[in-house]
PDB file of N, CA and C in Angstrom:
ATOM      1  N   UNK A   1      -5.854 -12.245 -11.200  1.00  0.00           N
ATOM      2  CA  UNK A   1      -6.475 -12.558  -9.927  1.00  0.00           C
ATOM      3  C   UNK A   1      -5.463 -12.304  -8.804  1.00  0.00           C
ATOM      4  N   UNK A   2      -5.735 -11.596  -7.726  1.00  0.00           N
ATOM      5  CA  UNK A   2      -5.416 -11.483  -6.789  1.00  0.00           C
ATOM      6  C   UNK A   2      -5.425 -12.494  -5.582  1.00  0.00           C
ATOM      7  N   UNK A   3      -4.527 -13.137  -4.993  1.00  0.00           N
ATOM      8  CA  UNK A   3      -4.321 -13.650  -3.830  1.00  0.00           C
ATOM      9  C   UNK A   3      -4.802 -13.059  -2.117  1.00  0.00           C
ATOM     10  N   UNK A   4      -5.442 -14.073  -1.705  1.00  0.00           N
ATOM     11  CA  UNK A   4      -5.780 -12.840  -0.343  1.00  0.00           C
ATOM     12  C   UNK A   4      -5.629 -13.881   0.885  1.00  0.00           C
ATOM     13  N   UNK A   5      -5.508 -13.261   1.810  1.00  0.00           N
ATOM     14  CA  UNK A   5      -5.399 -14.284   3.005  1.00  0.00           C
ATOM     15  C   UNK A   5      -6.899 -13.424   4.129  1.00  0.00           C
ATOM     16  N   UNK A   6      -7.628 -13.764   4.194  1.00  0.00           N
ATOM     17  CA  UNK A   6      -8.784 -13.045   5.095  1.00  0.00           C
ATOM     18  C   UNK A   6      -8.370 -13.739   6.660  1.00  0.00           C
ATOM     19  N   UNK A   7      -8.421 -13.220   7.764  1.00  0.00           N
ATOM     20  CA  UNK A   7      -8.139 -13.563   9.131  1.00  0.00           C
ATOM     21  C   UNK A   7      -9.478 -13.128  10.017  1.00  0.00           C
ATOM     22  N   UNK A   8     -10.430 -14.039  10.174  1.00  0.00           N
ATOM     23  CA  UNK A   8     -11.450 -13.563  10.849  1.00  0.00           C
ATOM     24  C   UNK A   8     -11.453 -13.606  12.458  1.00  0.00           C
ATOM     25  N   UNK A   9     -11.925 -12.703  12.819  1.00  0.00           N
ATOM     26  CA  UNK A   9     -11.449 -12.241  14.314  1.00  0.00           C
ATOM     27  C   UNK A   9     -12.546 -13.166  15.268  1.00  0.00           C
ATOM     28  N   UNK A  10     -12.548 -13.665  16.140  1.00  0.00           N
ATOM     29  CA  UNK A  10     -13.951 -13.924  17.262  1.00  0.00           C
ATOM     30  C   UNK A  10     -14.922 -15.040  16.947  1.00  0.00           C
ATOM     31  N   UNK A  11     -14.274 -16.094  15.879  1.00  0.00           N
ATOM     32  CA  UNK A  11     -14.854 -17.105  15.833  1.00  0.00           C
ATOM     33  C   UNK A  11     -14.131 -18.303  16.260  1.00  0.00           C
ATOM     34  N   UNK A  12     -15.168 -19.072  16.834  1.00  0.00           N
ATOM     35  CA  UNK A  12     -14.625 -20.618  16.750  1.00  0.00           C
ATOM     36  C   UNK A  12     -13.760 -20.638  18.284  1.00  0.00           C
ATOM     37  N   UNK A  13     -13.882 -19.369  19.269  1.00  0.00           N
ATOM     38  CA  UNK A  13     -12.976 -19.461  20.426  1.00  0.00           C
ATOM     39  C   UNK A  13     -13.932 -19.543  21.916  1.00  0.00           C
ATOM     40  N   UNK A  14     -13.819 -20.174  22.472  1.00  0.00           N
ATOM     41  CA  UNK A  14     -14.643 -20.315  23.871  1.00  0.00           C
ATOM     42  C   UNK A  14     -16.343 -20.654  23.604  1.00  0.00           C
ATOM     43  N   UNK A  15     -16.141 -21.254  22.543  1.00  0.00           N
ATOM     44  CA  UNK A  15     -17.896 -21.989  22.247  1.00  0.00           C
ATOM     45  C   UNK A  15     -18.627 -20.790  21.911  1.00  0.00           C
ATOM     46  N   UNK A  16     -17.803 -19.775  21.450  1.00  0.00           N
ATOM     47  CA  UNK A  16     -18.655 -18.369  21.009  1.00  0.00           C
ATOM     48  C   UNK A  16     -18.625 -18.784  19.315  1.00  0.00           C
ATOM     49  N   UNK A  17     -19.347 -17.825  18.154  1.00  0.00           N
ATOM     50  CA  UNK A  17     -19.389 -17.569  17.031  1.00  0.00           C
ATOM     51  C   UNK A  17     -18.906 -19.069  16.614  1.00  0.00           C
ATOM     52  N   UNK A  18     -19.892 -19.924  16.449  1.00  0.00           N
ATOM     53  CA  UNK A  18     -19.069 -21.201  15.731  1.00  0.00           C
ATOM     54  C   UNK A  18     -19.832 -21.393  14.524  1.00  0.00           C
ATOM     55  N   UNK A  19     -18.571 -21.481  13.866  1.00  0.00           N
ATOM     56  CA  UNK A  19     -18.233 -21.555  12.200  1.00  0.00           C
ATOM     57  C   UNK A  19     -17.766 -22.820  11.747  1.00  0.00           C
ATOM     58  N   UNK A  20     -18.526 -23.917  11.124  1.00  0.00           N
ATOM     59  CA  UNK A  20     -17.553 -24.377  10.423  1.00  0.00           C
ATOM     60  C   UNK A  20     -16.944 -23.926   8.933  1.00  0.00           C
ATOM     61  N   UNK A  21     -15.623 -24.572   9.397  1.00  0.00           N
ATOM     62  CA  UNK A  21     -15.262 -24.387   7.943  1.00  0.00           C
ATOM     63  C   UNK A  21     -15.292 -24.634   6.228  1.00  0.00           C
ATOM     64  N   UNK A  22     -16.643 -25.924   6.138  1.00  0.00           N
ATOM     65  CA  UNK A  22     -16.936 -26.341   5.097  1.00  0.00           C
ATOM     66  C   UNK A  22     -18.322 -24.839   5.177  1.00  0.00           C
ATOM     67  N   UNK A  23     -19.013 -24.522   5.823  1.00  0.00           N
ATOM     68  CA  UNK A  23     -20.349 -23.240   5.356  1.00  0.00           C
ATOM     69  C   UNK A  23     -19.276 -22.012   5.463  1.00  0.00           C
ATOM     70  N   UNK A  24     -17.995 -21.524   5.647  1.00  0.00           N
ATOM     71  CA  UNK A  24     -17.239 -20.645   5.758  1.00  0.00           C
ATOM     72  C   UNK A  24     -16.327 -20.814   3.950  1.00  0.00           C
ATOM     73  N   UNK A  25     -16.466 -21.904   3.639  1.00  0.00           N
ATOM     74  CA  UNK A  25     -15.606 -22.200   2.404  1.00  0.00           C
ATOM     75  C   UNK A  25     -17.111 -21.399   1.292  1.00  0.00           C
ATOM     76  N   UNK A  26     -18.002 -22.528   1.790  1.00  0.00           N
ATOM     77  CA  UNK A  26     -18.943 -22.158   1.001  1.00  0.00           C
ATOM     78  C   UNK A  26     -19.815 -20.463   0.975  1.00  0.00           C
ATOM     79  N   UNK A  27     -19.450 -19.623   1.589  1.00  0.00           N
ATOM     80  CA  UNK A  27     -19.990 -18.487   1.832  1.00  0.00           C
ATOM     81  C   UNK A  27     -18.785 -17.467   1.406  1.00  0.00           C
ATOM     82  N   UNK A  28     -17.671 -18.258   1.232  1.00  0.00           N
ATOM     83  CA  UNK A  28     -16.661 -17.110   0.209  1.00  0.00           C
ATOM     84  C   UNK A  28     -16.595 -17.581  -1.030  1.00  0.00           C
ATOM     85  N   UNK A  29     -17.099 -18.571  -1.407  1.00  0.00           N
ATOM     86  CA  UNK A  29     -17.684 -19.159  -2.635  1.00  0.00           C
ATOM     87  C   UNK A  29     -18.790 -18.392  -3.198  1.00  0.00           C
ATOM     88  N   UNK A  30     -19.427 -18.414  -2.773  1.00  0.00           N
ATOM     89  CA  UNK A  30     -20.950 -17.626  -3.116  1.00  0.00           C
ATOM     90  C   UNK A  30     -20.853 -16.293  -3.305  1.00  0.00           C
ATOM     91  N   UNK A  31     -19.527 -15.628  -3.081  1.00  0.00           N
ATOM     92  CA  UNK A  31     -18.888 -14.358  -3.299  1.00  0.00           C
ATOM     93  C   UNK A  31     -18.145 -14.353  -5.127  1.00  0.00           C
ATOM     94  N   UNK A  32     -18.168 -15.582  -5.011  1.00  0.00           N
ATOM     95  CA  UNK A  32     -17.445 -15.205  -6.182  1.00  0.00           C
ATOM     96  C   UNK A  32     -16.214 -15.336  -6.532  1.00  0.00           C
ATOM     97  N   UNK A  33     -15.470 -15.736  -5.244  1.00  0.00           N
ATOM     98  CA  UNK A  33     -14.228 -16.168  -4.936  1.00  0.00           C
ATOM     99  C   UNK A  33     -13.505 -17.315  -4.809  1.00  0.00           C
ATOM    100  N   UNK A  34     -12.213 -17.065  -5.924  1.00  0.00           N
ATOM    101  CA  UNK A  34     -11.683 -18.772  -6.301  1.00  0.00           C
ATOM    102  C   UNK A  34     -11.005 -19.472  -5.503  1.00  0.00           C
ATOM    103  N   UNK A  35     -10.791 -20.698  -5.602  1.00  0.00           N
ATOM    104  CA  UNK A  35      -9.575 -21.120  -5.342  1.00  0.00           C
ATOM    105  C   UNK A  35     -10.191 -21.122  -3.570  1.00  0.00           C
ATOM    106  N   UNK A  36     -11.066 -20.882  -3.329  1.00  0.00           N
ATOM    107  CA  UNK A  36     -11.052 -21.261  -1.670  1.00  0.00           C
ATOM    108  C   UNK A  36     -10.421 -21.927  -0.836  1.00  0.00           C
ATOM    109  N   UNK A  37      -9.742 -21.402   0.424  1.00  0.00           N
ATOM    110  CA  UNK A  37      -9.339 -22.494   1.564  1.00  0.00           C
ATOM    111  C   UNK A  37      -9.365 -22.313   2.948  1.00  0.00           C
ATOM    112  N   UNK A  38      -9.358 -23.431   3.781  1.00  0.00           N
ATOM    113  CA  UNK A  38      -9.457 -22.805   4.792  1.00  0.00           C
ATOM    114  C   UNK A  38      -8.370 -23.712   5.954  1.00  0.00           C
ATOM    115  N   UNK A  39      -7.860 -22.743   6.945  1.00  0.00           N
ATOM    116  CA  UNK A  39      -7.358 -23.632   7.835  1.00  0.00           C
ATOM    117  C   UNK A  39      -7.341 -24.149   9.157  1.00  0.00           C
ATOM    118  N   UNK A  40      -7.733 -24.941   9.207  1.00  0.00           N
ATOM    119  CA  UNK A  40      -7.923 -25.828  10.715  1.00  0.00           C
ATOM    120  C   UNK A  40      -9.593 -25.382  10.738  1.00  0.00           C
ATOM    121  N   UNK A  41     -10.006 -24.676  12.236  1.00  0.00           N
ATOM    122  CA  UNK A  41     -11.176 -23.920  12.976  1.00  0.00           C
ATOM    123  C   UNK A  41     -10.753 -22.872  12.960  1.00  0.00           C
ATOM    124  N   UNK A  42      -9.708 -22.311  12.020  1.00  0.00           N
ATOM    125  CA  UNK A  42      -8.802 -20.859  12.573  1.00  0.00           C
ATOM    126  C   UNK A  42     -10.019 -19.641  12.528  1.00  0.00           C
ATOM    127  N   UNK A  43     -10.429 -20.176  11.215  1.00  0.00           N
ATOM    128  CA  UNK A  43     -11.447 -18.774  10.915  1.00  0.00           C
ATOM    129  C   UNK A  43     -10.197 -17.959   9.450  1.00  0.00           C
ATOM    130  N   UNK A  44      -9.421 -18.819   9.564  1.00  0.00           N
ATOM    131  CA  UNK A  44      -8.521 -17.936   8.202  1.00  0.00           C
ATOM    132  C   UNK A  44      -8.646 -18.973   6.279  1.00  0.00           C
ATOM    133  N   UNK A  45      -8.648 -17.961   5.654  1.00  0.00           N
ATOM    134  CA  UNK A  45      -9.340 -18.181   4.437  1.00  0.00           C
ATOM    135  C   UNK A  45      -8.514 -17.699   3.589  1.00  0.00           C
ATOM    136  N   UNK A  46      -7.894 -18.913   2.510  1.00  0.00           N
ATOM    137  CA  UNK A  46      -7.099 -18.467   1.400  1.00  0.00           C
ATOM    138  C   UNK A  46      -7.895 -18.064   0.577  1.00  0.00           C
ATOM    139  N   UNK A  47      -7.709 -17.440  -0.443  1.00  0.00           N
ATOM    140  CA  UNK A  47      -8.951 -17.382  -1.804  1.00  0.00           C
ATOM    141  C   UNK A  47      -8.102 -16.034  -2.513  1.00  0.00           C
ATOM    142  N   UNK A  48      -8.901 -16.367  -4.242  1.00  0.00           N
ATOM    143  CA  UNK A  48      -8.666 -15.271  -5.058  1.00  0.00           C
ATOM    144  C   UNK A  48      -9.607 -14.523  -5.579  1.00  0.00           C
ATOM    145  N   UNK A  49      -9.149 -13.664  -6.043  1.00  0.00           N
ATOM    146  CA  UNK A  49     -10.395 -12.777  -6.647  1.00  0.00           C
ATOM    147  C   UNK A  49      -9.963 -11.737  -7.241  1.00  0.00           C
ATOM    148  N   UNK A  50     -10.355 -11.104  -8.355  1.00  0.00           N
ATOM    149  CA  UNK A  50     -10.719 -10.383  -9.466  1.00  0.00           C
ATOM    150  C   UNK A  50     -10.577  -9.017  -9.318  1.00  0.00           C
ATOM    151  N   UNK A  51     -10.961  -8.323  -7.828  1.00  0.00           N
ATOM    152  CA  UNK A  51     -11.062  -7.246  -7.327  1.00  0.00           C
ATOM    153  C   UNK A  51      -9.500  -6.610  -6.198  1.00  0.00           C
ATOM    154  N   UNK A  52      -9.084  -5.708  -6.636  1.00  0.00           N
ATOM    155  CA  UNK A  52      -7.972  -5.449  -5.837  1.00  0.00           C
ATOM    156  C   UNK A  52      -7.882  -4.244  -4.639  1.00  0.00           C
ATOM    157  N   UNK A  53      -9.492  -3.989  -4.542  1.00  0.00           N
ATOM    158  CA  UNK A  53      -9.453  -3.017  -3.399  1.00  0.00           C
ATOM    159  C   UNK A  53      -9.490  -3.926  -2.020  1.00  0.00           C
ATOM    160  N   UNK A  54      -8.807  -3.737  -1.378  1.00  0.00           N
ATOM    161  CA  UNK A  54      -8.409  -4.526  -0.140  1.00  0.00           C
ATOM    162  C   UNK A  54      -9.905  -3.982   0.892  1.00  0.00           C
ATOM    163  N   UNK A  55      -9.805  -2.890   0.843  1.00  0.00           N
ATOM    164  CA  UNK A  55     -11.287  -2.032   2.091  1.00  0.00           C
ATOM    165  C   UNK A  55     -12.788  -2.773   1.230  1.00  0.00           C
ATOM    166  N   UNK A  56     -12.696  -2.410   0.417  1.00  0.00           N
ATOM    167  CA  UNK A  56     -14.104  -2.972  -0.495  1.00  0.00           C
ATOM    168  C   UNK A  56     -14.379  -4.458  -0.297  1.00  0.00           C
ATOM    169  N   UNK A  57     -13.612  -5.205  -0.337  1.00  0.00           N
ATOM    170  CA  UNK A  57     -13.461  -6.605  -0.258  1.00  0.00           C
ATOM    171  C   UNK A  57     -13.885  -7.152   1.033  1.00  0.00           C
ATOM    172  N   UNK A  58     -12.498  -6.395   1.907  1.00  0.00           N
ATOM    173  CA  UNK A  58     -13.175  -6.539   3.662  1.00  0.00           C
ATOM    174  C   UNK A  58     -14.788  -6.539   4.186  1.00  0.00           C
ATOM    175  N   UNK A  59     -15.347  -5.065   3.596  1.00  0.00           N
ATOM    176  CA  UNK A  59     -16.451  -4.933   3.752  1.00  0.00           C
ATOM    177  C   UNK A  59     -17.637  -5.963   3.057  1.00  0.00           C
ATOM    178  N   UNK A  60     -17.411  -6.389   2.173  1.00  0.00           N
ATOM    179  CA  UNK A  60     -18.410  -7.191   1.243  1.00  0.00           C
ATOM    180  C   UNK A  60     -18.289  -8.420   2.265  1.00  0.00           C
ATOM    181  N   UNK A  61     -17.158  -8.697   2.408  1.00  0.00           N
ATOM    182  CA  UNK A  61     -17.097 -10.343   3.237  1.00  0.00           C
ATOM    183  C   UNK A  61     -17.607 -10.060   4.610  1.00  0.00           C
ATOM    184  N   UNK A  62     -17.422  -9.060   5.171  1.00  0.00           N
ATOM    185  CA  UNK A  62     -17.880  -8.442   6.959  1.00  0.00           C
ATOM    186  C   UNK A  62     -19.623  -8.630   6.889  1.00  0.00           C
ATOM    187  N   UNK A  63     -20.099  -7.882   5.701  1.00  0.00           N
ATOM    188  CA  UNK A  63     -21.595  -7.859   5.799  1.00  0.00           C
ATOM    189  C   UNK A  63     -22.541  -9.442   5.261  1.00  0.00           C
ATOM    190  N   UNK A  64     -21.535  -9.982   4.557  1.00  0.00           N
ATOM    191  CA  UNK A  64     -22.069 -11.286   4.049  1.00  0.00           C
ATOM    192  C   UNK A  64     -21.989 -12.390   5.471  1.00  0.00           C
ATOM    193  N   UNK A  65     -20.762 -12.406   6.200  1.00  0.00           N
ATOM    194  CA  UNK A  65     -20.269 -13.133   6.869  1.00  0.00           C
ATOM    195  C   UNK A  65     -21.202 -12.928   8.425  1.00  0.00           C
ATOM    196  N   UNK A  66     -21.590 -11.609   8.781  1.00  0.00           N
ATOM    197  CA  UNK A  66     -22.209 -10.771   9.730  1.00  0.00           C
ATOM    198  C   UNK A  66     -23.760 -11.934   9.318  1.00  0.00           C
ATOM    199  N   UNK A  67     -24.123 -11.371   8.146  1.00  0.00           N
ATOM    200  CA  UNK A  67     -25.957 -11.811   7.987  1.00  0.00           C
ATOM    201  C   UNK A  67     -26.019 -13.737   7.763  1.00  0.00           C
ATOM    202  N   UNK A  68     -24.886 -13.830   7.166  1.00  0.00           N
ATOM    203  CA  UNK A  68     -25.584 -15.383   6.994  1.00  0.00           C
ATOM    204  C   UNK A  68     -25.192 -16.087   8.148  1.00  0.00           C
ATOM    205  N   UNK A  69     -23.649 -15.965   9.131  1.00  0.00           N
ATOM    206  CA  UNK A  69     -23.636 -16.653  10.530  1.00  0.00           C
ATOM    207  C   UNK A  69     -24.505 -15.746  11.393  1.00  0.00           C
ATOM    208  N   UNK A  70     -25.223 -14.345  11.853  1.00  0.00           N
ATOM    209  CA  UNK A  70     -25.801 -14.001  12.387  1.00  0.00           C
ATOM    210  C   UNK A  70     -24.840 -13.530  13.939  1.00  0.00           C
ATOM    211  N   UNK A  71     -23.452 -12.865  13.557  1.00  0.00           N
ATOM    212  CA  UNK A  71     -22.570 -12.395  14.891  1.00  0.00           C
ATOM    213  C   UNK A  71     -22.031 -11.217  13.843  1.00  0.00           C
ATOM    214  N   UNK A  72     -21.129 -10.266  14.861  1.00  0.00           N
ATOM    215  CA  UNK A  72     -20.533  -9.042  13.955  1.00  0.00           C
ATOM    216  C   UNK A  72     -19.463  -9.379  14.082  1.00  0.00           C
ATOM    217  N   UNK A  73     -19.233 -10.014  12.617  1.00  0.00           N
ATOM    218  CA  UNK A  73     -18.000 -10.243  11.523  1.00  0.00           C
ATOM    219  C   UNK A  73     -16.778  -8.759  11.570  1.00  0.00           C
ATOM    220  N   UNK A  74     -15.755  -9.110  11.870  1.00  0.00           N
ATOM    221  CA  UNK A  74     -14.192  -8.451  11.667  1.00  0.00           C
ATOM    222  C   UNK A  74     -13.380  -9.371  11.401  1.00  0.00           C
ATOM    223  N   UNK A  75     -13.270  -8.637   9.678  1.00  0.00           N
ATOM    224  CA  UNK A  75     -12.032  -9.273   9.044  1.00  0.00           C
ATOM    225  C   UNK A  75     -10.721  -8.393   8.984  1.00  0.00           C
ATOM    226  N   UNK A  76      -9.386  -9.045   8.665  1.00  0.00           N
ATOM    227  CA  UNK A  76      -8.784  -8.313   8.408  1.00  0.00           C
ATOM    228  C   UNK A  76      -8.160  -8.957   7.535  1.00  0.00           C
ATOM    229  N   UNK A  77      -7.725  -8.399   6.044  1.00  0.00           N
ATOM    230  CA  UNK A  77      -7.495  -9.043   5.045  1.00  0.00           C
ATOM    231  C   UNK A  77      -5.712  -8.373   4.574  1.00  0.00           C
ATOM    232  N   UNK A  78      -5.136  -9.517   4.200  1.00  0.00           N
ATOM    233  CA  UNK A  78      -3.856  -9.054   3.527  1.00  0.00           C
ATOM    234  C   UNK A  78      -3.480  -9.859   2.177  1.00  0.00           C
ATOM    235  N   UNK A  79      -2.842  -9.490   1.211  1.00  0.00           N
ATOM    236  CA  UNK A  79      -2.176 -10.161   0.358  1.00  0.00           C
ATOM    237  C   UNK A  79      -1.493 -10.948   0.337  1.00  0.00           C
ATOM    238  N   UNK A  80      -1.510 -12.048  -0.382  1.00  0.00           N
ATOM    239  CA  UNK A  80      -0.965 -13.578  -0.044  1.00  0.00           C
ATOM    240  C   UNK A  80       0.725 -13.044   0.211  1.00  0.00           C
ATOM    241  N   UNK A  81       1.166 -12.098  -0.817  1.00  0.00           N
ATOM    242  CA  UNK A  81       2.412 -11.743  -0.447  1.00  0.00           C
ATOM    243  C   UNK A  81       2.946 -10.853   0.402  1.00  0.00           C
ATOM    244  N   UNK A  82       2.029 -10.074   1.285  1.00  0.00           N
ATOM    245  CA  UNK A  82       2.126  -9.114   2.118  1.00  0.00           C
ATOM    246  C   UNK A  82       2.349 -10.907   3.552  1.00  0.00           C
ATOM    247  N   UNK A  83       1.646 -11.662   3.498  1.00  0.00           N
ATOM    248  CA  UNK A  83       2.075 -12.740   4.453  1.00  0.00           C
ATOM    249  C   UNK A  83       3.355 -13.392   4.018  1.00  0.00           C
ATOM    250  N   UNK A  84       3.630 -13.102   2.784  1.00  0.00           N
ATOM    251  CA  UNK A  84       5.001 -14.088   2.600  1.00  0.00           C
ATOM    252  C   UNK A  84       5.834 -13.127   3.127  1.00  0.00           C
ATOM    253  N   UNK A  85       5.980 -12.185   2.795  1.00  0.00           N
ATOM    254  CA  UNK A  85       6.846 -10.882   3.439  1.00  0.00           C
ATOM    255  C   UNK A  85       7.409 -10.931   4.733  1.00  0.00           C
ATOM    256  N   UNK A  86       6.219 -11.372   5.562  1.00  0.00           N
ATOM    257  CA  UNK A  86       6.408 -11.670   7.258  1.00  0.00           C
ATOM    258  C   UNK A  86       6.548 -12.238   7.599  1.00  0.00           C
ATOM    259  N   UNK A  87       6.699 -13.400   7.143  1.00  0.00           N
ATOM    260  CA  UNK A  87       7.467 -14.550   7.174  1.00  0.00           C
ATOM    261  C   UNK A  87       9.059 -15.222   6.852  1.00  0.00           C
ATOM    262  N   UNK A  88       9.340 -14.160   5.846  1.00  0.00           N
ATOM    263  CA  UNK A  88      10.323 -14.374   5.153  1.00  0.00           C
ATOM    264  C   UNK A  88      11.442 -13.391   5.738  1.00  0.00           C
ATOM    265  N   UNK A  89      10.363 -12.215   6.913  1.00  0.00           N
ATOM    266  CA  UNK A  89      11.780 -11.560   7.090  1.00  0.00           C
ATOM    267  C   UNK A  89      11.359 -11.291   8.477  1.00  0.00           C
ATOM    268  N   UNK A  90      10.587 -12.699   9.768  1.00  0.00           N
ATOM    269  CA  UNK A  90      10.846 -12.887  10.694  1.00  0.00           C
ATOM    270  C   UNK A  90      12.005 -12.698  11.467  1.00  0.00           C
ATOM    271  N   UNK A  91      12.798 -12.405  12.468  1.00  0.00           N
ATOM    272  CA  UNK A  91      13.934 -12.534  13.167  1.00  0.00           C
ATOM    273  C   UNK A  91      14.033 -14.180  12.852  1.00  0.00           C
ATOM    274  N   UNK A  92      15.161 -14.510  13.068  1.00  0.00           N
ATOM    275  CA  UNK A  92      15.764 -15.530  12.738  1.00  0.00           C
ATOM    276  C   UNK A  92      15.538 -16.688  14.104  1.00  0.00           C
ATOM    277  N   UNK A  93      15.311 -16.234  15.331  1.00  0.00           N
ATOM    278  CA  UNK A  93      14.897 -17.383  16.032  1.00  0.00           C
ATOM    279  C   UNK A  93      13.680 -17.163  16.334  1.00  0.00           C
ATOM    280  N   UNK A  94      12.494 -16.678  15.402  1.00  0.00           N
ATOM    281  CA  UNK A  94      11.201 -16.627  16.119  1.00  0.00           C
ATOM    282  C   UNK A  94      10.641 -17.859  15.665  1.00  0.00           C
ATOM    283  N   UNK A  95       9.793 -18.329  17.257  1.00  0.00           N
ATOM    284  CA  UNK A  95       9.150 -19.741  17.141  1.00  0.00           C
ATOM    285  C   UNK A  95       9.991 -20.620  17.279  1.00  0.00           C
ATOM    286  N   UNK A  96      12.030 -20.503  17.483  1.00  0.00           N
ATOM    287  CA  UNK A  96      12.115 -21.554  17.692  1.00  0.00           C
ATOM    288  C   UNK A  96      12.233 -22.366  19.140  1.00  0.00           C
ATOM    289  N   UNK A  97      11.744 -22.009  20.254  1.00  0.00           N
ATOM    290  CA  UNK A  97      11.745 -22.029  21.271  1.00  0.00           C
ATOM    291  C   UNK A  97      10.396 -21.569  22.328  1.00  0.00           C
ATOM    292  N   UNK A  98       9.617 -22.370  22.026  1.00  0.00           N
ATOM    293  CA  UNK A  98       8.445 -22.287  22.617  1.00  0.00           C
ATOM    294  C   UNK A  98       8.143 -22.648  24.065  1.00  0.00           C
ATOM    295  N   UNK A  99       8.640 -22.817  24.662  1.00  0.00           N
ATOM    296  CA  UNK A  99       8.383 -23.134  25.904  1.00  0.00           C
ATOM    297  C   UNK A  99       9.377 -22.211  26.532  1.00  0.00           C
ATOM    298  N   UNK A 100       9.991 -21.489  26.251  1.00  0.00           N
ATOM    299  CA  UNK A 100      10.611 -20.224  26.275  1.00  0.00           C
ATOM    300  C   UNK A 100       9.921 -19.119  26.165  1.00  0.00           C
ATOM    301  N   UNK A 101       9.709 -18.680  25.552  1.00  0.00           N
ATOM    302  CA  UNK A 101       9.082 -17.487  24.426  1.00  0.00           C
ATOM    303  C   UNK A 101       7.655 -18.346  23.981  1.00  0.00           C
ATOM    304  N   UNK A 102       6.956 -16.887  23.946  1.00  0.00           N
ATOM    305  CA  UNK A 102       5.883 -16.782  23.603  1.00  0.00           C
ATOM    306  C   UNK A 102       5.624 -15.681  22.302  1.00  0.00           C
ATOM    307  N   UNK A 103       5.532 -16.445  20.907  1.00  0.00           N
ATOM    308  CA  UNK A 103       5.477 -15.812  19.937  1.00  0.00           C
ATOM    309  C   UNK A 103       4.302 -15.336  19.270  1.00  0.00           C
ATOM    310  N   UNK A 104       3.772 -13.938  19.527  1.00  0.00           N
ATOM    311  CA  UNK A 104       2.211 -13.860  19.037  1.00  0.00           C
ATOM    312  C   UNK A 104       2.535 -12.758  17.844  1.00  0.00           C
ATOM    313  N   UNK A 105       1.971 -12.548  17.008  1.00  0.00           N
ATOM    314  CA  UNK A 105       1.698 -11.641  15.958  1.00  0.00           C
ATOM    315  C   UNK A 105       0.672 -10.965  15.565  1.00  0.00           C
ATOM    316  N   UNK A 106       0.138  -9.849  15.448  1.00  0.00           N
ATOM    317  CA  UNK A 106      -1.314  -9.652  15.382  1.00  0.00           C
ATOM    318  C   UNK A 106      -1.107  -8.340  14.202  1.00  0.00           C
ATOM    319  N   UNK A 107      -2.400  -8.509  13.388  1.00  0.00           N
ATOM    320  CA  UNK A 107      -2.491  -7.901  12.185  1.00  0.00           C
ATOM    321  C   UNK A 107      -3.205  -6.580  12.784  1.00  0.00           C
TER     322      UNK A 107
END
């Protein structure tokens, strides 16, 4: 089983596309997909699964996610270790100074 981190784009921000995250757990469930999680209102989703095409996957969750909340779903999906990666080899003071710096990252 494969590890995945899904990052869904345009939900849950300015009272647009609202998702909770218990029918968002349950609708990558119904996929088939283990180990579900989710964090905060982010719209981001741990889970595993069986299948290792990263594009195939995207798409299955875009069209499921699109018809049962009823908005056009963009995911962008990475490997649990493709996120440890970027994390692990951050610059050494990123984030530690926030009211300084403004640290954004985008996939």
């Amino acid at each position: 089983m494969k590890q995945y981190v899904a990052l869904l784009r345009g939900i849950n921000v300015g009272g647009k596309n609202l998702i909770k995250m218990p029918a968002l757990k349950v609708c990558f469930e119904g996929l088939g997909f283990k180990g579900v999680r989710t964090y905060i209102q982010s719209g981001n989703v741990l889970f595993s699964a069986a299948r290792s095409d990263q594009a195939k996957l995207t798409k299955q969750i875009e069209d499921v996610l699109s018809k049962t909340f009823n908005y056009r779903s963009r995911v962008v999906m990475r490997y649990r270790t493709q996120m440890k990666d970027i994390v692990m080899h951050a610059p050494e003071s990123f984030g530690n100074d926030p009211a300084s710096y403004r640290c954004d990252v985008i996939f």
